[in-house]
Protein backbone atom coordinates (compact mmCIF):
# COMPACT_ATOMS: atom_id res chain seq x y z
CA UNK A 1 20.31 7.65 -34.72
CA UNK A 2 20.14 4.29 -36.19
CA UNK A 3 22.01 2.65 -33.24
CA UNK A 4 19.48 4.64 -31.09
CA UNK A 5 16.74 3.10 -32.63
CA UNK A 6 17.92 -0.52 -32.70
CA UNK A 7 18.70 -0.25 -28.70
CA UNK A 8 15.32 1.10 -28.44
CA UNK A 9 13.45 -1.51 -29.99
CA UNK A 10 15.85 -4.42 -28.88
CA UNK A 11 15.68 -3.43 -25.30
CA UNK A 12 12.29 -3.07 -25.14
CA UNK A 13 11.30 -6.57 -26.71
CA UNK A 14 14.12 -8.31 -24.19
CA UNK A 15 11.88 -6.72 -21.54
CA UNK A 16 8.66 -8.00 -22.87
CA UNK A 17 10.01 -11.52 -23.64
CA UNK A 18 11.26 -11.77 -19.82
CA UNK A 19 7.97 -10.35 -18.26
CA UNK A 20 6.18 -12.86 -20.81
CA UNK A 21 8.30 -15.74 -19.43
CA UNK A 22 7.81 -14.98 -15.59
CA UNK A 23 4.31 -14.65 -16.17
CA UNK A 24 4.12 -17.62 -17.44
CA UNK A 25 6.23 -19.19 -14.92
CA UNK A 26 4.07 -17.91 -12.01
CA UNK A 27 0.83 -18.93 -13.84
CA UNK A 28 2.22 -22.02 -14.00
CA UNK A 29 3.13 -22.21 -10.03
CA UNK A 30 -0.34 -20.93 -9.30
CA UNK A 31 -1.96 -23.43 -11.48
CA UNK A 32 0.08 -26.36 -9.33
CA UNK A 33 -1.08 -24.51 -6.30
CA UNK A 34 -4.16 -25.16 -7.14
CA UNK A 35 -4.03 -28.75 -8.36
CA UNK A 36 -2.65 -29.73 -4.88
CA UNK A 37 -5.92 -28.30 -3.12
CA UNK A 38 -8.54 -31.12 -4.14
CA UNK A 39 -6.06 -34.00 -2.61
CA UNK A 40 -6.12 -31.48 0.33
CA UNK A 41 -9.67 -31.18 0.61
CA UNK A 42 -10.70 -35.26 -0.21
CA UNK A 43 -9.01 -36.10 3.05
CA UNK A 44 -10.77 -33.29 5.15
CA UNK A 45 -14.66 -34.06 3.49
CA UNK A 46 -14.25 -37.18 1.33
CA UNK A 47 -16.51 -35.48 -1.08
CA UNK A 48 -15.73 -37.18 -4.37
CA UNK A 49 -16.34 -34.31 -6.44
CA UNK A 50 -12.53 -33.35 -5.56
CA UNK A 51 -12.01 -36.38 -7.97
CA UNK A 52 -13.37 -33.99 -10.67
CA UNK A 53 -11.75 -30.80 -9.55
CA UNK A 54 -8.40 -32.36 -9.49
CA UNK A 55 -8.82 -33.49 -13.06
CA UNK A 56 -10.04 -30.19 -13.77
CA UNK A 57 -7.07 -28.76 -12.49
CA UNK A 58 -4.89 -31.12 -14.38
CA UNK A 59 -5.82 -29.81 -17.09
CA UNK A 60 -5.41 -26.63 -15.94
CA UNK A 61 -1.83 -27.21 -15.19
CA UNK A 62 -0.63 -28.96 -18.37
CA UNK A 63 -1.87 -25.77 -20.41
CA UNK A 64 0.15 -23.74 -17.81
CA UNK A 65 3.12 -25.98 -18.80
CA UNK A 66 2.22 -25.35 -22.32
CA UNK A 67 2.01 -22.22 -22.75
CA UNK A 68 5.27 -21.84 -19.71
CA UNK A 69 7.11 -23.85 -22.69
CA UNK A 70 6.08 -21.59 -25.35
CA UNK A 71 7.82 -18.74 -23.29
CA UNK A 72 10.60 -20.03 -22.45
CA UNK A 73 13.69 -17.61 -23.37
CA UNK A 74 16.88 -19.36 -22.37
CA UNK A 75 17.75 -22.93 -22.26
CA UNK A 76 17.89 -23.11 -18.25
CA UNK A 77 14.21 -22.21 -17.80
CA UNK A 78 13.33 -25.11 -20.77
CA UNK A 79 15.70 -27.87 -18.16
CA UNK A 80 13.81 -26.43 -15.63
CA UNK A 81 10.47 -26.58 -17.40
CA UNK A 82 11.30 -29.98 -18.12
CA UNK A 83 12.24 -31.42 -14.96
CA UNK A 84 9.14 -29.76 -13.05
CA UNK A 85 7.12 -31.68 -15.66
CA UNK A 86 8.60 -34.47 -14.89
CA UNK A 87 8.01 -34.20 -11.20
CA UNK A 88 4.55 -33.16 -11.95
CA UNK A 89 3.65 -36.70 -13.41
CA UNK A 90 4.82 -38.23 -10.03
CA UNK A 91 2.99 -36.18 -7.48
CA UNK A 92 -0.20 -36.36 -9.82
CA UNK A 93 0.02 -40.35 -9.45
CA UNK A 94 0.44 -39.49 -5.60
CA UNK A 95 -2.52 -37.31 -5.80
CA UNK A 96 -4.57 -39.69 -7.86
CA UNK A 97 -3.79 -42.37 -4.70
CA UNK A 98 -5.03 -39.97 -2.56
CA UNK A 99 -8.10 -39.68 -4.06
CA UNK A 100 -8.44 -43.21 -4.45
CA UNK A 101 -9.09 -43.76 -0.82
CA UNK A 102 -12.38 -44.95 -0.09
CA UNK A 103 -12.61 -43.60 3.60
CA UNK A 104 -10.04 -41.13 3.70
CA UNK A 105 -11.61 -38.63 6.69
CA UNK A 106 -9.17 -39.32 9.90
CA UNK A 107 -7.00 -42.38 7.74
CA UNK A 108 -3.46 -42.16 9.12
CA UNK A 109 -1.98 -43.42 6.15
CA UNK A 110 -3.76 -40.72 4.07
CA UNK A 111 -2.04 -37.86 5.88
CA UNK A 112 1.67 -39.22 5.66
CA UNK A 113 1.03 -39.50 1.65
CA UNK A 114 -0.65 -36.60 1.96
CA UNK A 115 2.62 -34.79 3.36
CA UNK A 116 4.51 -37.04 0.54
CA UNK A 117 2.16 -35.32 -2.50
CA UNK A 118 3.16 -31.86 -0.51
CA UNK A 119 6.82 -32.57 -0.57
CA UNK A 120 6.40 -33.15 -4.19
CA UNK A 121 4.47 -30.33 -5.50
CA UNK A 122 6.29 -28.04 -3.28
CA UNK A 123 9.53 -28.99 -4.82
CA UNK A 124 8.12 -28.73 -7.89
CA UNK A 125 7.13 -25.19 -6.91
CA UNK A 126 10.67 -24.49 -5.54
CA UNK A 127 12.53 -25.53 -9.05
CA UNK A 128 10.45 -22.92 -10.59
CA UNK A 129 11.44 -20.18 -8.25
CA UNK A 130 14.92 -21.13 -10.06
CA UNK A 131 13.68 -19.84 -13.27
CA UNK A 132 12.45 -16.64 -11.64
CA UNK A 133 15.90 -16.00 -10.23
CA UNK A 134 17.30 -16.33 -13.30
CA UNK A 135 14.51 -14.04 -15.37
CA UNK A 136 15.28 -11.61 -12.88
CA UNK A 137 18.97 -11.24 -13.24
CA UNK A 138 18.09 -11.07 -17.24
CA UNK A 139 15.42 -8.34 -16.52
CA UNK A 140 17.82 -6.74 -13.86
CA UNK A 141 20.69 -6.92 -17.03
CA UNK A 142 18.07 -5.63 -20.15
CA UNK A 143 17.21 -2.82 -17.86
CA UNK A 144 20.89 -1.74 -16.71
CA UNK A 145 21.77 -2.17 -20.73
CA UNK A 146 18.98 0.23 -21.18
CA UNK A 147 19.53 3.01 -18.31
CA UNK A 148 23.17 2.74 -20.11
CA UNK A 149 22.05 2.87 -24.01
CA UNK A 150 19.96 5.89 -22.49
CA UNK A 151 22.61 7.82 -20.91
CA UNK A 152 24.86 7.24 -24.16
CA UNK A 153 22.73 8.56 -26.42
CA UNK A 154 22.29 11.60 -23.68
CA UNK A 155 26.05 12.50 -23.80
CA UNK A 156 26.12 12.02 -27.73
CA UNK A 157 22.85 14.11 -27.89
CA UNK A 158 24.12 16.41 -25.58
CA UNK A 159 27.81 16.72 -27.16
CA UNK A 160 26.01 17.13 -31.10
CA UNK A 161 24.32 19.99 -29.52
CA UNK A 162 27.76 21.48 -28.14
CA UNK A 163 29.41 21.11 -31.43
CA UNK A 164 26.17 22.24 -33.69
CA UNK A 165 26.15 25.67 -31.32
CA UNK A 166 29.78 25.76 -31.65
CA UNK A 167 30.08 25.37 -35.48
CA UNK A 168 26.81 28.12 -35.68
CA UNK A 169 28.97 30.73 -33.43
CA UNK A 170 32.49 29.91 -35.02
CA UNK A 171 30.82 30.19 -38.82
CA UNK A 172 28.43 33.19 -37.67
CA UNK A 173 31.70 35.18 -36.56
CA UNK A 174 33.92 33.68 -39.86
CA UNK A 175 30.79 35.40 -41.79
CA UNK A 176 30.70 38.51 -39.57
CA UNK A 177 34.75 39.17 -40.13
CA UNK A 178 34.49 38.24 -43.53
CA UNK A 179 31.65 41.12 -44.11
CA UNK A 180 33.96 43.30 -41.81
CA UNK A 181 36.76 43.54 -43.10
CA UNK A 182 35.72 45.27 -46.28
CA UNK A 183 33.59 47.75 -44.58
CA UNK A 184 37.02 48.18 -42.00
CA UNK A 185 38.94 48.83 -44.96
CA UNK A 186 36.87 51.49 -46.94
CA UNK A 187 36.31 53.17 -43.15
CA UNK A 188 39.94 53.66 -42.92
């Protein structure tokens, strides 16, 4: 019962620390989804306010990577964490370019770094698919540990059961002779 209760609360809290971490993860990918829009949308209006919604969504994405680093379980996801941050700083200075432009509508130049800042945040995006794979063999592992702590304690439920019926018939009919064979005696 003890080891039953230990696999029950150690598999469950695996579980919740991987969905925590992928969460994370993808809140993080969303969050550099979004950053990459206001570059995006400069060179297609040339309204300035995407200036302001970039930073906005700077900020946005360095509490992603915050609270993405707060989660992390394994020491893969924190390289990978690390080196997406890393590759974060660049395409923001490519995005910060971009938004520099002072007639960027139709500008040539604009659209190949354009295409450069999406080659760099989709990389970035790509490195953290890495860190889903691997949550998702470790949720894929905590739940085949658990369908197998489960069926375990099923047999060994199962099998006390067997042997607490036996032991009731075997001592019932011990009992029974033992009252018998009195009575047997003074019948005869």
């Amino acid at each position: 019962a003890t080891m039953r209760r230990c696999m029950e609360q150690r598999t469950p809290q695996v579980m919740e620390n991987e969905f925590h971490a992928h969460d994370m993860f993808v809140e993080l990918q969303l969050a550099i989804i979004h950053a990459m829009m206001p570059a995006k949308d400069y060179l297609i209006t040339g309204d300035t306010a995407e200036r302001q919604e970039f930073d906005h969504h700077v900020i946005k994405v360095n509490q992603a990577f915050q609270r993405a680093a707060l989660a992390v379980v394994r020491p893969q996801e924190d390289t990978i964490l690390k080196e997406a941050q890393a590759q974060i700083a660049q395409a923001e200075v490519v995005a910060k370019e971009l938004l520099a432009l002072p007639n960027p509508v139709g500008n040539a130049a604009a659209g190949r770094q354009m295409k450069r800042m999406e080659d760099q945040f989709n990389a970035i995006i790509r490195s953290l698919d890495l860190a889903h794979s691997v949550q998702r063999d470790q949720m894929h592992r905590a739940k085949h540990i658990a369908d197998q702590t489960h069926e375990w304690v099923n047999i060994v439920l199962i099998t006390s059961w067997g042997v607490f019926l036996l032991s009731v018939v075997g001592i019932n009919f011990l009992l029974f002779r033992w009252l018998l064979n009195p009575i047997e005696a003074l019948v005869h």
